[in-house]
Protein backbone atom coordinates (compact mmCIF):
# COMPACT_ATOMS: atom_id res chain seq x y z
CA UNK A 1 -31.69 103.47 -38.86
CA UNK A 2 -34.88 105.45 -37.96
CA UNK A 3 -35.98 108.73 -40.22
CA UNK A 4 -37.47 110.78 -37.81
CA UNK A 5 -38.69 113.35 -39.95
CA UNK A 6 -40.70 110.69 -42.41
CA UNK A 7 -43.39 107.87 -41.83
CA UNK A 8 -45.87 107.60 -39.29
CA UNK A 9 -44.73 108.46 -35.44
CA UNK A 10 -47.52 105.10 -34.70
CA UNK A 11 -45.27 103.13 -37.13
CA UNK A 12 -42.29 103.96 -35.89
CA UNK A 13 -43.57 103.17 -32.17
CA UNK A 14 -44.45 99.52 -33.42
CA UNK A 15 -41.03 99.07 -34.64
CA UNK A 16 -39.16 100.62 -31.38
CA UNK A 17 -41.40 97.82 -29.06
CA UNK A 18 -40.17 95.18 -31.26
CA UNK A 19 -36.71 96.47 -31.68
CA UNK A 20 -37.15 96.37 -35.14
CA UNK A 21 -34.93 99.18 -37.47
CA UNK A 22 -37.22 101.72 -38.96
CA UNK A 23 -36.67 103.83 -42.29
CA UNK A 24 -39.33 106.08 -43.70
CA UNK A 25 -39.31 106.36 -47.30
CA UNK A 26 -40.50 109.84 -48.92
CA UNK A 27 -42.60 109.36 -52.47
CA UNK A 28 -39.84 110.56 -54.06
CA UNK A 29 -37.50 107.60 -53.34
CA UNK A 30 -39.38 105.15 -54.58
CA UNK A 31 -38.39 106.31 -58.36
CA UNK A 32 -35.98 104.01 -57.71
CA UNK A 33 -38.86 100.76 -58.09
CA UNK A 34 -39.74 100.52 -61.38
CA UNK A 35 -42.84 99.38 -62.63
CA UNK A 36 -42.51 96.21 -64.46
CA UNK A 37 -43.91 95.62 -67.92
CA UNK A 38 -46.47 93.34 -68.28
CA UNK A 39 -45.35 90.31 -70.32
CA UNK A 40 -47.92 88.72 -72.23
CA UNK A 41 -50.06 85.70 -71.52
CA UNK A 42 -48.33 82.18 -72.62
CA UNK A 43 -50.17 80.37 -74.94
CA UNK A 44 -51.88 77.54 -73.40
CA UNK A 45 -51.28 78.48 -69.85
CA UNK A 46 -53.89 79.18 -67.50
CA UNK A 47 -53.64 82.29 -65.46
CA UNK A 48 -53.57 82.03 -61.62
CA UNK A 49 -53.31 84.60 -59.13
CA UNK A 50 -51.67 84.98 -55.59
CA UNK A 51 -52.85 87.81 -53.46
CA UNK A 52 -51.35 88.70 -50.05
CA UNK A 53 -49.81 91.48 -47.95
CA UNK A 54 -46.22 90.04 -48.67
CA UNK A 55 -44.57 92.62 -45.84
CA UNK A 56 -42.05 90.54 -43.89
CA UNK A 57 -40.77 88.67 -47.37
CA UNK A 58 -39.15 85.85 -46.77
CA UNK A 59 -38.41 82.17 -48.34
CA UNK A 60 -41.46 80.90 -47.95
CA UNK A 61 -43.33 83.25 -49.94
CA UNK A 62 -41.03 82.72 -52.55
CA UNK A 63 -41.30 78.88 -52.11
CA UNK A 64 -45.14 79.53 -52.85
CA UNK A 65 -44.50 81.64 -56.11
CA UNK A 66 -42.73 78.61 -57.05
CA UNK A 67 -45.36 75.75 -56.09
CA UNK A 68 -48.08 77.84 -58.11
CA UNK A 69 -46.27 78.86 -60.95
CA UNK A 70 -46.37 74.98 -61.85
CA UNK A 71 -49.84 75.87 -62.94
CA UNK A 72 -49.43 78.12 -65.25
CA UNK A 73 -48.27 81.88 -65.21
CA UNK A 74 -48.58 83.86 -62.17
CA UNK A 75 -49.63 87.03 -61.55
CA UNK A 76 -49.54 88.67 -57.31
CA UNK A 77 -51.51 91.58 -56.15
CA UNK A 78 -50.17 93.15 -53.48
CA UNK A 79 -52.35 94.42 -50.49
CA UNK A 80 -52.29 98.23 -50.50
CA UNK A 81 -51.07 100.41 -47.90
CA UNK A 82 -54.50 101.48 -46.37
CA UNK A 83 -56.03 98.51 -46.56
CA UNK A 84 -53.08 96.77 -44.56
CA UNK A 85 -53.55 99.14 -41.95
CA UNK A 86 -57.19 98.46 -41.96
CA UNK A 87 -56.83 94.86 -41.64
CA UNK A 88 -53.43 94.57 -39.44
CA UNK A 89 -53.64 97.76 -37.92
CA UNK A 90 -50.98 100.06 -36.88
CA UNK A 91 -47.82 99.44 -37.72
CA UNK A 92 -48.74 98.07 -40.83
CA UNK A 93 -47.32 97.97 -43.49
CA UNK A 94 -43.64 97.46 -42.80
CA UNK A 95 -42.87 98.43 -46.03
CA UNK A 96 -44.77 100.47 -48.79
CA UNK A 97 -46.25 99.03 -51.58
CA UNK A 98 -44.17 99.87 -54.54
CA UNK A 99 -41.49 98.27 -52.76
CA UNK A 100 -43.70 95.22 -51.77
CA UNK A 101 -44.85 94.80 -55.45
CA UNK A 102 -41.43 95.66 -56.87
CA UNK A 103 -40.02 93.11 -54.35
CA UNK A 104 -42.71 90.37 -55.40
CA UNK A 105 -42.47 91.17 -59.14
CA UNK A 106 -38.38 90.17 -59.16
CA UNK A 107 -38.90 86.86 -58.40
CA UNK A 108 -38.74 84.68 -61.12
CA UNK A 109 -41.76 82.31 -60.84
CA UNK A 110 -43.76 85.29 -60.83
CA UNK A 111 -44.97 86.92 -64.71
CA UNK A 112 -46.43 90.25 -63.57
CA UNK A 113 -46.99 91.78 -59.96
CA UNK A 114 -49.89 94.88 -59.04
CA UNK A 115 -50.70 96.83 -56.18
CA UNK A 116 -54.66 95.86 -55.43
CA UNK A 117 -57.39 98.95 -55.68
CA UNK A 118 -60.19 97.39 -53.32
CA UNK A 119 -60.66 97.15 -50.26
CA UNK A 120 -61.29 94.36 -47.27
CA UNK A 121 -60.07 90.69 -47.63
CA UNK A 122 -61.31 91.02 -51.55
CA UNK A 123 -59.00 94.01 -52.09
CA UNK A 124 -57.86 92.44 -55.19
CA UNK A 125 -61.47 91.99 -56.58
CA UNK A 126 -61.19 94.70 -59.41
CA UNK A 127 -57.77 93.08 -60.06
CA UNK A 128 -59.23 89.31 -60.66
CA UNK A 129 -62.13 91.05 -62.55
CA UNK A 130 -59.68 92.72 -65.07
CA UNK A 131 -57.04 89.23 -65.28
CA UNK A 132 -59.73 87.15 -64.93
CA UNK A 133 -57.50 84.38 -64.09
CA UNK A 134 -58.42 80.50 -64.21
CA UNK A 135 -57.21 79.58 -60.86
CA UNK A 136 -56.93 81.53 -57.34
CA UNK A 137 -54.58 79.90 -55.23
CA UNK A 138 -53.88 80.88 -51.17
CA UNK A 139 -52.21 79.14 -48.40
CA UNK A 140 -54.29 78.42 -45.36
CA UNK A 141 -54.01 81.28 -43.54
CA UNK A 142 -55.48 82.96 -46.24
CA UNK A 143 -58.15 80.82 -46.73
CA UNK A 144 -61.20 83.15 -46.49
CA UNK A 145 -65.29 82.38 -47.14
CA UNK A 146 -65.60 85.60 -48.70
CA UNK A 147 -62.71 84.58 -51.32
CA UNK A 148 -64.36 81.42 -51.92
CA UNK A 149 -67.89 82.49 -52.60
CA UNK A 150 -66.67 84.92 -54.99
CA UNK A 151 -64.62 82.23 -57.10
CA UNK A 152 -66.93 80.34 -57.24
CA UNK A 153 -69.39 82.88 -58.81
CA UNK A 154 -67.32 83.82 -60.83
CA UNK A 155 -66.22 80.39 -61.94
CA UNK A 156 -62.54 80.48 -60.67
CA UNK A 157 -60.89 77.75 -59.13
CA UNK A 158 -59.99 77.93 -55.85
CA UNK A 159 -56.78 76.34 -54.38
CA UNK A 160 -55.61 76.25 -50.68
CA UNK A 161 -52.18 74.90 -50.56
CA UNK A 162 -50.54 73.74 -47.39
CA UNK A 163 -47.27 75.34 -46.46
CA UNK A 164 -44.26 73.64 -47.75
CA UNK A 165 -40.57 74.75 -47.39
CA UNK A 166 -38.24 74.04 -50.24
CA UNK A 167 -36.37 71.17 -49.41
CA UNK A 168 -33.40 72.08 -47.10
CA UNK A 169 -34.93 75.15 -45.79
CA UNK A 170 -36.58 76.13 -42.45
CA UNK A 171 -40.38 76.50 -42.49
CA UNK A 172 -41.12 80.46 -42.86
CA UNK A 173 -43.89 82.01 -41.89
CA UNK A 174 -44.51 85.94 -41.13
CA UNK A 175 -46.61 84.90 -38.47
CA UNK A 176 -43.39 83.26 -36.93
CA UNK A 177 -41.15 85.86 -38.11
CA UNK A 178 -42.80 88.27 -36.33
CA UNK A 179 -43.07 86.42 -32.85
CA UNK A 180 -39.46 86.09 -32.66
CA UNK A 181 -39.02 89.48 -32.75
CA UNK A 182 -38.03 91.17 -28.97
């Protein structure tokens, strides 16, 4: 179902190509997303933090909120909305970011989620600043220089974890997702 009257006519394009099913949602309807209350740190377990644009959610996202909550509590920051579109471009993001950071902070492995305030692929900087968490963990396609210089001067440490699928399941990926779209 397509809103007409709300989102982006550039969004909505991108979705029509792809035949993918487009809804604007107005400000007001994301009431509906509460923010979730921070819990507070566990005693004697590090904080490590997941960043990422999480739009096309899927298994394998939650598969890696499960592999890094073995270290210790995690927290996700969310890309923002701008920032998506500056980095994807158009027709980004599928979905807004309260929903994206409402959507991330349900799942269970995961202690707190946020909606990042920078910009660029450190948009979470003033995030990790604030936390200041013990480990920063990616997958390799977000594996960046930039995100590894700035752990390391700041004395975080820096995980890349390889994709794995929770056994029984199909690899996910939102790169794949999105090229089996029509």
């Amino acid at each position: 179902m397509v809103d007409e009257s709300a989102g982006q006519p550039d969004q909505q394009a991108f979705c029509r190509s792809r035949g993918i099913r487009y809804h604007g949602v107005r400000e007001a309807e994301l009431s509906g997303f509460p923010a979730a209350t921070p819990e507070p740190p566990s005693p004697g377990r590090p904080k490590v933090l997941v960043t990422g644009s999480f739009d096309w959610f899927h298994s394998g996202h939650v598969r890696f909120f499960e592999e890094v909550s073995e270290l210790g509590d995690l927290y996700v920051v969310v890309g923002h909305d701008r920032n998506l579109r500056l980095l994807k471009g158009e027709g980004h993001p599928l979905y807004p970011e309260q929903e994206r950071s409402y959507l991330c902070g349900s799942i269970r492995f995961v202690k707190r989620a946020m909606i990042s305030t920078g910009n660029g692929w450190l948009d979470a900087e003033p995030e990790i600043r604030q936390l200041k968490p013990e480990i920063y963990a990616v997958n390799e396609d977000g594996d960046k220089p930039e995100k590894r210089e700035f752990c390391r001067d700041l004395g975080i440490e820096y995980l890349v974890l390889k994709r794995t699928p929770k056994a029984g399941l199909a690899p996910r990926s939102s790169t794949g997702l999105k090229s089996v779209q029509p």
